[in-house]
PDB file of N, CA and C in Angstrom:
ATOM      1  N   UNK A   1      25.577  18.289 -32.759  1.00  0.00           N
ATOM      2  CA  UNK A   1      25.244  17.207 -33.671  1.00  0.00           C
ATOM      3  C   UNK A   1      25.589  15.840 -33.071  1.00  0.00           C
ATOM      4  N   UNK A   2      26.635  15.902 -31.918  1.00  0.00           N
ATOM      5  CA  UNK A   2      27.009  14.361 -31.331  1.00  0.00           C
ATOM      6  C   UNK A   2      25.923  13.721 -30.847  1.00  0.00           C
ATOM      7  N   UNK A   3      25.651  14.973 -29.896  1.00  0.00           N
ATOM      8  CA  UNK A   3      24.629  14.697 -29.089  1.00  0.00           C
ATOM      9  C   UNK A   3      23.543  14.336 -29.956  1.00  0.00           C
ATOM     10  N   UNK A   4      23.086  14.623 -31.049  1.00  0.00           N
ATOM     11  CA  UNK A   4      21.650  14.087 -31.472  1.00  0.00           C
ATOM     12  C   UNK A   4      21.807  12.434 -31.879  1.00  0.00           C
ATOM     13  N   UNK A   5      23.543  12.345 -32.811  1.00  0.00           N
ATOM     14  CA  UNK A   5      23.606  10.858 -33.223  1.00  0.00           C
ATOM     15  C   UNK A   5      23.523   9.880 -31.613  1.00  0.00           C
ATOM     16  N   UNK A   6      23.987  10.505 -30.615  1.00  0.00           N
ATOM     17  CA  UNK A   6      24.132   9.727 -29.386  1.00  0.00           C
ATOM     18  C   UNK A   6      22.629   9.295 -29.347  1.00  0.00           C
ATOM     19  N   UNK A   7      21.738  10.454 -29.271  1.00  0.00           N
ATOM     20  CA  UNK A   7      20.306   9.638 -28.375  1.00  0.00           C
ATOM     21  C   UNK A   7      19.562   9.344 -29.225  1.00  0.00           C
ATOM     22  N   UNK A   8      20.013   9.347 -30.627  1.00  0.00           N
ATOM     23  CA  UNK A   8      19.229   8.474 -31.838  1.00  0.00           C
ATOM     24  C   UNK A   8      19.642   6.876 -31.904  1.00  0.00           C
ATOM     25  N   UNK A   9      21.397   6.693 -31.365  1.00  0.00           N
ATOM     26  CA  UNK A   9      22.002   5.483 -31.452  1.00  0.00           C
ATOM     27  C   UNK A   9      21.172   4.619 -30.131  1.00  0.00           C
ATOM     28  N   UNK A  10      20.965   5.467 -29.171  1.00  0.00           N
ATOM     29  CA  UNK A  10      20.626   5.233 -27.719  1.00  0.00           C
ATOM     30  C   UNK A  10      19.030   4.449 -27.899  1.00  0.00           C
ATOM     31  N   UNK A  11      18.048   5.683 -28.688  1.00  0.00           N
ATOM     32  CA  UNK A  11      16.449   5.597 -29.250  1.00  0.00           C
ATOM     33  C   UNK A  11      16.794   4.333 -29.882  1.00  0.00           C
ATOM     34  N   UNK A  12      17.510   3.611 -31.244  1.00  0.00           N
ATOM     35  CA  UNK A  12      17.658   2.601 -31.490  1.00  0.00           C
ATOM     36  C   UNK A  12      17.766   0.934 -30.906  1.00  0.00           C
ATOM     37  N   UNK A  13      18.989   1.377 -29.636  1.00  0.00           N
ATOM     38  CA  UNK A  13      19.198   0.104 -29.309  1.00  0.00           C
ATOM     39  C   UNK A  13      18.372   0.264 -27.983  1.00  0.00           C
ATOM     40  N   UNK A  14      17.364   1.495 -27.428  1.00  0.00           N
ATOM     41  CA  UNK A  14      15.912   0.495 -27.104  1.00  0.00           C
ATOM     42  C   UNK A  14      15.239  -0.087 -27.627  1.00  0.00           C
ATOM     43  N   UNK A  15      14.731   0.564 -29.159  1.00  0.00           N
ATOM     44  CA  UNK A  15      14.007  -0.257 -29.341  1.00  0.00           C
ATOM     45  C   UNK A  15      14.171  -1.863 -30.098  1.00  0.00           C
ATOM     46  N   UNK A  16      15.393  -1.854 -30.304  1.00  0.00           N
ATOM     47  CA  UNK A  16      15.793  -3.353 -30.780  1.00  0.00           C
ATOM     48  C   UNK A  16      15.928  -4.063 -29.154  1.00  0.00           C
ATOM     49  N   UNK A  17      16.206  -3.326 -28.447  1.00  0.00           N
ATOM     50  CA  UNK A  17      16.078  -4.354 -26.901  1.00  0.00           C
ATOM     51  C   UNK A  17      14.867  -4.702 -26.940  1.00  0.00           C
ATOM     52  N   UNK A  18      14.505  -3.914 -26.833  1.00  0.00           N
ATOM     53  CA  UNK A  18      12.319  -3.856 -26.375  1.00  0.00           C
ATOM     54  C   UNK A  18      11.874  -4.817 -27.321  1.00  0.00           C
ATOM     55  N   UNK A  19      11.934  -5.216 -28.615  1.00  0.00           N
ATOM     56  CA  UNK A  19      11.670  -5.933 -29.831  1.00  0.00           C
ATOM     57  C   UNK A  19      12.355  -7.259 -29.590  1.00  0.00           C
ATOM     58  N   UNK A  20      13.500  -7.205 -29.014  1.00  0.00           N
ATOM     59  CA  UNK A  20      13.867  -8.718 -28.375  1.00  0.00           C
ATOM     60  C   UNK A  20      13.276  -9.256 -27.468  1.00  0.00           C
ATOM     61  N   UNK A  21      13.183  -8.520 -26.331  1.00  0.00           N
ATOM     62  CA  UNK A  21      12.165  -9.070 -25.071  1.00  0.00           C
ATOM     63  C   UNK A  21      10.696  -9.633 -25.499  1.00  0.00           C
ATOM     64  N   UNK A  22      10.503  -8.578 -26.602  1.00  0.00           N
ATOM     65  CA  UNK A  22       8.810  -8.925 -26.972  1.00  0.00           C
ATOM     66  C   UNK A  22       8.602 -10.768 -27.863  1.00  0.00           C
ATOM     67  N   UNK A  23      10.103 -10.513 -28.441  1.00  0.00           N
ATOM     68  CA  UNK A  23       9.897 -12.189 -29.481  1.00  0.00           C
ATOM     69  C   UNK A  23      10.645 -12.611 -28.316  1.00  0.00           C
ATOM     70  N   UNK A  24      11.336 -12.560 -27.653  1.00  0.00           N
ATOM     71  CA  UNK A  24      11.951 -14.258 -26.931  1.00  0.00           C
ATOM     72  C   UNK A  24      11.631 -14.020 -25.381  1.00  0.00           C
ATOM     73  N   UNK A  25      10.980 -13.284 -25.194  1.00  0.00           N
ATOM     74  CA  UNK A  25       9.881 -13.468 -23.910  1.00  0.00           C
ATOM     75  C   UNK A  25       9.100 -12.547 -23.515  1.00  0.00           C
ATOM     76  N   UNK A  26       7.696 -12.971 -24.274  1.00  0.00           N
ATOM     77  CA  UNK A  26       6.887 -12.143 -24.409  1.00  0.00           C
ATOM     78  C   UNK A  26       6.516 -12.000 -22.949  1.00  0.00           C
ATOM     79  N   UNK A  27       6.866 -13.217 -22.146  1.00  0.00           N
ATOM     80  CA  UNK A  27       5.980 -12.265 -20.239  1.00  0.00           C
ATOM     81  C   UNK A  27       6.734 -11.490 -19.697  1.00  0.00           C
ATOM     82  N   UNK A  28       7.863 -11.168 -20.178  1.00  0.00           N
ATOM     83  CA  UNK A  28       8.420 -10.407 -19.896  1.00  0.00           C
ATOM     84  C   UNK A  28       8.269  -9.084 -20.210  1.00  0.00           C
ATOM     85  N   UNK A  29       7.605  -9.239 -21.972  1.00  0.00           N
ATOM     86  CA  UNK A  29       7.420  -7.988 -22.512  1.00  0.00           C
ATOM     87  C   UNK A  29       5.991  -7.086 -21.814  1.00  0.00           C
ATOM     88  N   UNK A  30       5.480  -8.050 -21.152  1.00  0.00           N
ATOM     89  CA  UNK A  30       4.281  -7.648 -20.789  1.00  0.00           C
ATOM     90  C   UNK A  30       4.087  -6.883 -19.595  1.00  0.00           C
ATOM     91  N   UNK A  31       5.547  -6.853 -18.819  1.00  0.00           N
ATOM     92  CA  UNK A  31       5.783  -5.974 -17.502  1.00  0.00           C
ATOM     93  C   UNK A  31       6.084  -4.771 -17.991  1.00  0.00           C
ATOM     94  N   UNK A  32       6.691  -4.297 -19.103  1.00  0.00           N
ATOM     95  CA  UNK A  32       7.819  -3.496 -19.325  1.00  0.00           C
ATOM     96  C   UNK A  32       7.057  -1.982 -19.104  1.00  0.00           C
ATOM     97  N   UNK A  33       5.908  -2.177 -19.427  1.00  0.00           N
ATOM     98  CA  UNK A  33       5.011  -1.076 -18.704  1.00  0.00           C
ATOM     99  C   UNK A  33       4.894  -0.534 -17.138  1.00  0.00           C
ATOM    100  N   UNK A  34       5.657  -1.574 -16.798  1.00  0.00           N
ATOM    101  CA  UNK A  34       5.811  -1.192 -15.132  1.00  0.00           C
ATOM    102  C   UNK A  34       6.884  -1.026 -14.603  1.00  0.00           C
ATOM    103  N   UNK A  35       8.319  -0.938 -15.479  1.00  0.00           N
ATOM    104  CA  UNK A  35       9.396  -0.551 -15.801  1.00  0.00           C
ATOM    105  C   UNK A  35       9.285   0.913 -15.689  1.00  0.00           C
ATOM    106  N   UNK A  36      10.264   1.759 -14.715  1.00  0.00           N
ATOM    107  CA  UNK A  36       9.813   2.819 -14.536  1.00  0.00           C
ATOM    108  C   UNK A  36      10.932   4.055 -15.168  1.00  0.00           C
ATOM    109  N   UNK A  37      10.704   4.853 -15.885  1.00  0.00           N
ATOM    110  CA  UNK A  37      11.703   5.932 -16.425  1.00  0.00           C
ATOM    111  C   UNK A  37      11.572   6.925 -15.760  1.00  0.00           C
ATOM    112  N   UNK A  38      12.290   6.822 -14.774  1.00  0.00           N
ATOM    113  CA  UNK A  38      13.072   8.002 -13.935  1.00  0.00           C
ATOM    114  C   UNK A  38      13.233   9.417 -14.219  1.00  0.00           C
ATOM    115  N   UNK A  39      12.810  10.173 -13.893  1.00  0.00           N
ATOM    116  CA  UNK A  39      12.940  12.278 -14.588  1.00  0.00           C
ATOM    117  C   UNK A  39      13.976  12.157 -13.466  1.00  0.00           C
ATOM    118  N   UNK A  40      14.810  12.940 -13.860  1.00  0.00           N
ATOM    119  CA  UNK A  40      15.834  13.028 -12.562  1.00  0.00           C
ATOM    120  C   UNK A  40      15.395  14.173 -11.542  1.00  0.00           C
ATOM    121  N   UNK A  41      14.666  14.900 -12.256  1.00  0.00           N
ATOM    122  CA  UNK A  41      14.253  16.396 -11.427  1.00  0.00           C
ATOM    123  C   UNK A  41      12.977  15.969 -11.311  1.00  0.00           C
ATOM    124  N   UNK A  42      12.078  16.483 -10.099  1.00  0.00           N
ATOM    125  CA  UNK A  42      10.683  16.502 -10.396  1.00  0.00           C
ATOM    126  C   UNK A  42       9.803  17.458 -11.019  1.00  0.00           C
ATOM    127  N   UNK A  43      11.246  18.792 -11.352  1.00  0.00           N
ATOM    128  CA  UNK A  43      10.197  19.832 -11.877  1.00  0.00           C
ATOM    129  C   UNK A  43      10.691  19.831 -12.378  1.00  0.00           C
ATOM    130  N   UNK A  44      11.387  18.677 -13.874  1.00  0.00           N
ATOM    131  CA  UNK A  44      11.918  18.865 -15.043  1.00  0.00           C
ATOM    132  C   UNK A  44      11.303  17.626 -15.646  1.00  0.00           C
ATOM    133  N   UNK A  45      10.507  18.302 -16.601  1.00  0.00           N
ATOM    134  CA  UNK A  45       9.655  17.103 -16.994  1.00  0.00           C
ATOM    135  C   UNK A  45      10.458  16.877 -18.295  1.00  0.00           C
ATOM    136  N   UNK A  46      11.494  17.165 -18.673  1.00  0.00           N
ATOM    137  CA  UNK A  46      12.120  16.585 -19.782  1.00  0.00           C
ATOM    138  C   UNK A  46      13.343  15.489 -19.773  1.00  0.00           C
ATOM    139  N   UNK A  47      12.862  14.407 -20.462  1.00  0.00           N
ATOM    140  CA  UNK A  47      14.213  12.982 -19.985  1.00  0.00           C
ATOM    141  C   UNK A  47      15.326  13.237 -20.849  1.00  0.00           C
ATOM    142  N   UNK A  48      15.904  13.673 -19.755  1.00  0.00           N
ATOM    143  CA  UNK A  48      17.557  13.583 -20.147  1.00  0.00           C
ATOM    144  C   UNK A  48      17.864  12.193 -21.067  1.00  0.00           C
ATOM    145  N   UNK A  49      19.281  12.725 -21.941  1.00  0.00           N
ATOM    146  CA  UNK A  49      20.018  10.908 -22.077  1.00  0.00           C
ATOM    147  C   UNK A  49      20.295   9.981 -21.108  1.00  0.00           C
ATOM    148  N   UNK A  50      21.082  10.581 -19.855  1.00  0.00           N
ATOM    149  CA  UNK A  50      21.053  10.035 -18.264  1.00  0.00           C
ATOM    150  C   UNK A  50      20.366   9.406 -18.034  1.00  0.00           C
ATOM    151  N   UNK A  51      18.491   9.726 -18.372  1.00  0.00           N
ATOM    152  CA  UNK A  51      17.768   9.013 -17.544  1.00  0.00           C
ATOM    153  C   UNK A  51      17.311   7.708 -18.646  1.00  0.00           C
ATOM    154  N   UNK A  52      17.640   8.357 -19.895  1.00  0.00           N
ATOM    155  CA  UNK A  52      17.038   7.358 -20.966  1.00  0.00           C
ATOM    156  C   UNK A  52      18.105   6.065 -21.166  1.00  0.00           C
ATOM    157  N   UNK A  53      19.711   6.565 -20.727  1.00  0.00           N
ATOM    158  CA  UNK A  53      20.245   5.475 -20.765  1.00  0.00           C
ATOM    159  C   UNK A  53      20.533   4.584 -19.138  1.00  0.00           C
ATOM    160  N   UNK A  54      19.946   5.221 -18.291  1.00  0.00           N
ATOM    161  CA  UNK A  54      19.826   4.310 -17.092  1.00  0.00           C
ATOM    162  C   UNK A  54      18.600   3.322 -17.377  1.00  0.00           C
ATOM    163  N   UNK A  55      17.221   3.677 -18.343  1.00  0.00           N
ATOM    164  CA  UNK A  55      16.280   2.620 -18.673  1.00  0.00           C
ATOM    165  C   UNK A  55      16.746   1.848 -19.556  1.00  0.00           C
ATOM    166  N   UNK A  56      17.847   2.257 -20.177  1.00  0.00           N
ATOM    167  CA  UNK A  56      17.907   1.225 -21.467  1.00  0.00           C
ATOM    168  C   UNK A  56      18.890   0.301 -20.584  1.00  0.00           C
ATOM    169  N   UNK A  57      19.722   0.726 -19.391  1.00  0.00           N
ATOM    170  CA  UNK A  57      20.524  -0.201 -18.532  1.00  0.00           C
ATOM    171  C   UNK A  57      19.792  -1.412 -18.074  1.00  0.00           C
ATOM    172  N   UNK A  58      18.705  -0.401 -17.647  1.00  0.00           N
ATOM    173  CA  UNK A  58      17.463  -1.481 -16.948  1.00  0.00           C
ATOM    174  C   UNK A  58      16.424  -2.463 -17.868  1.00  0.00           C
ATOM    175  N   UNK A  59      16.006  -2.282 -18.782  1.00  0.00           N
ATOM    176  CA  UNK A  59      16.268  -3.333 -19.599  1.00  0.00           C
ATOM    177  C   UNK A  59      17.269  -4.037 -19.835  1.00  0.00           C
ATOM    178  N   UNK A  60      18.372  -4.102 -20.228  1.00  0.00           N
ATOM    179  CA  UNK A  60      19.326  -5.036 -20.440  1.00  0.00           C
ATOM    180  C   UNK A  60      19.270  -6.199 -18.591  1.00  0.00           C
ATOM    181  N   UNK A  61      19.316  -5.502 -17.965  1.00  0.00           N
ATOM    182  CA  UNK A  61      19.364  -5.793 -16.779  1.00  0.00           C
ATOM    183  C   UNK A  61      18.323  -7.104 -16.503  1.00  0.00           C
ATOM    184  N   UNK A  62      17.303  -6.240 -16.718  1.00  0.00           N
ATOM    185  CA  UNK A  62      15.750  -7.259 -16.475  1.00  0.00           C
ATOM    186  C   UNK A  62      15.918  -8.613 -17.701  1.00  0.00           C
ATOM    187  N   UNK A  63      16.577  -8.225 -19.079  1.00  0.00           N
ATOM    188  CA  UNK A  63      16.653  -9.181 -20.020  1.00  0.00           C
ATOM    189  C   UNK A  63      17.496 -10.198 -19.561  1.00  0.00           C
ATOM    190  N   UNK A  64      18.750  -9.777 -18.656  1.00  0.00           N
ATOM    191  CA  UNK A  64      19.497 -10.621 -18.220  1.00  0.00           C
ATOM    192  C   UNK A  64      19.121 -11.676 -17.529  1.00  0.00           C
ATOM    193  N   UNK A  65      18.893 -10.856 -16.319  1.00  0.00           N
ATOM    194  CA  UNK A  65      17.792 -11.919 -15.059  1.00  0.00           C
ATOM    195  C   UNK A  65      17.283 -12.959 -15.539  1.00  0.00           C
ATOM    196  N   UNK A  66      16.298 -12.245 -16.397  1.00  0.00           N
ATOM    197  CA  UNK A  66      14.929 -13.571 -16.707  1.00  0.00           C
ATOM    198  C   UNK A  66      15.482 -14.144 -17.379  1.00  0.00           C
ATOM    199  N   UNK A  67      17.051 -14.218 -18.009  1.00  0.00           N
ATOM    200  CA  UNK A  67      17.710 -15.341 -18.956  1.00  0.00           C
ATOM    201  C   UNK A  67      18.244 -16.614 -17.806  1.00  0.00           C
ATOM    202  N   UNK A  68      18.377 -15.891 -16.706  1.00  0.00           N
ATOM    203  CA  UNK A  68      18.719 -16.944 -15.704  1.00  0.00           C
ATOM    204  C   UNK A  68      18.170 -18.250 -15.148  1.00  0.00           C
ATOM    205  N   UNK A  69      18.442 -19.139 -15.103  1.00  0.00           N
ATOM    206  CA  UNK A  69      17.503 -20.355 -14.232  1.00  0.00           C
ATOM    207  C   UNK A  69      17.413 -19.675 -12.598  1.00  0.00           C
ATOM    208  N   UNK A  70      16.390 -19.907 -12.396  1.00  0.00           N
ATOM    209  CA  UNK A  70      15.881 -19.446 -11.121  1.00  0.00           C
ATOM    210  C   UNK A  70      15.430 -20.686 -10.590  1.00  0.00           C
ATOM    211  N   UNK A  71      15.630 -21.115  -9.135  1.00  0.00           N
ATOM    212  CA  UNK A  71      15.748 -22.545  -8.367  1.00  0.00           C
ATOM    213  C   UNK A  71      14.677 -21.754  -7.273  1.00  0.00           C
ATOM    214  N   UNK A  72      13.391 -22.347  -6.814  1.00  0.00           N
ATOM    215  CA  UNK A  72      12.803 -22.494  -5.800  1.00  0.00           C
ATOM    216  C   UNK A  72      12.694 -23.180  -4.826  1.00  0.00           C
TER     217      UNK A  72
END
Protein backbone atom coordinates (compact mmCIF):
# COMPACT_ATOMS: atom_id res chain seq x y z
CA UNK A 1 0.00 0.00 0.00
CA UNK A 2 3.21 2.48 0.52
CA UNK A 3 4.23 1.83 -2.54
CA UNK A 4 0.95 2.78 -4.34
CA UNK A 5 0.58 6.22 -2.03
CA UNK A 6 4.41 6.80 -3.15
CA UNK A 7 3.79 6.75 -7.05
CA UNK A 8 0.37 8.40 -6.72
CA UNK A 9 2.24 11.30 -4.50
CA UNK A 10 5.09 11.02 -7.27
CA UNK A 11 1.97 10.88 -10.45
CA UNK A 12 0.83 14.17 -8.62
CA UNK A 13 3.75 16.32 -8.22
CA UNK A 14 4.37 15.63 -12.09
CA UNK A 15 1.67 16.70 -12.97
CA UNK A 16 1.50 19.96 -10.94
CA UNK A 17 5.25 20.40 -12.28
CA UNK A 18 4.14 19.84 -15.91
CA UNK A 19 1.03 22.39 -15.23
CA UNK A 20 3.60 24.94 -13.96
CA UNK A 21 5.95 24.82 -16.86
CA UNK A 22 2.85 24.96 -19.16
CA UNK A 23 1.45 28.54 -17.34
CA UNK A 24 4.86 30.22 -16.59
CA UNK A 25 6.65 29.01 -19.65
CA UNK A 26 4.82 27.78 -22.12
CA UNK A 27 8.24 27.31 -24.62
CA UNK A 28 9.29 25.42 -22.43
CA UNK A 29 6.20 23.40 -22.16
CA UNK A 30 6.45 22.82 -25.70
CA UNK A 31 9.81 20.69 -25.55
CA UNK A 32 8.66 18.50 -22.82
CA UNK A 33 7.77 16.02 -25.51
CA UNK A 34 11.34 15.62 -26.21
CA UNK A 35 12.10 15.07 -22.63
CA UNK A 36 12.97 11.56 -22.57
CA UNK A 37 11.62 8.74 -19.91
CA UNK A 38 14.15 6.33 -19.54
CA UNK A 39 12.95 2.19 -19.17
CA UNK A 40 15.85 1.15 -17.29
CA UNK A 41 15.80 -2.34 -19.01
CA UNK A 42 15.27 -2.58 -22.68
CA UNK A 43 13.30 -5.66 -22.34
CA UNK A 44 11.26 -4.26 -19.56
CA UNK A 45 8.81 -2.23 -20.94
CA UNK A 46 7.35 -1.33 -17.60
CA UNK A 47 8.48 2.26 -15.80
CA UNK A 48 9.61 1.68 -12.65
CA UNK A 49 9.21 4.60 -9.77
CA UNK A 50 13.19 4.92 -10.40
CA UNK A 51 12.65 5.83 -13.75
CA UNK A 52 9.48 7.96 -13.14
CA UNK A 53 11.20 9.79 -10.39
CA UNK A 54 14.51 10.42 -12.31
CA UNK A 55 11.87 12.33 -15.01
CA UNK A 56 10.18 14.10 -12.48
CA UNK A 57 14.08 15.09 -11.34
CA UNK A 58 14.45 16.14 -14.84
CA UNK A 59 11.81 18.35 -14.98
CA UNK A 60 12.50 20.15 -11.94
CA UNK A 61 15.93 20.38 -13.41
CA UNK A 62 14.94 21.79 -16.92
CA UNK A 63 12.35 24.20 -14.78
CA UNK A 64 15.32 25.36 -12.98
CA UNK A 65 17.66 26.20 -15.88
CA UNK A 66 15.23 28.08 -17.93
CA UNK A 67 14.55 30.14 -14.58
CA UNK A 68 18.11 31.26 -15.05
CA UNK A 69 19.40 34.43 -16.94
CA UNK A 70 21.44 33.09 -19.62
CA UNK A 71 24.28 35.77 -21.01
CA UNK A 72 25.41 35.36 -24.73
Amino acid sequence: MTNLLSKNKLMQKTIRITGEIKVAYPELYKLLDETPLLVSSVNNTKIRMLDFAKYFETLKEQMKYHDKPRFI
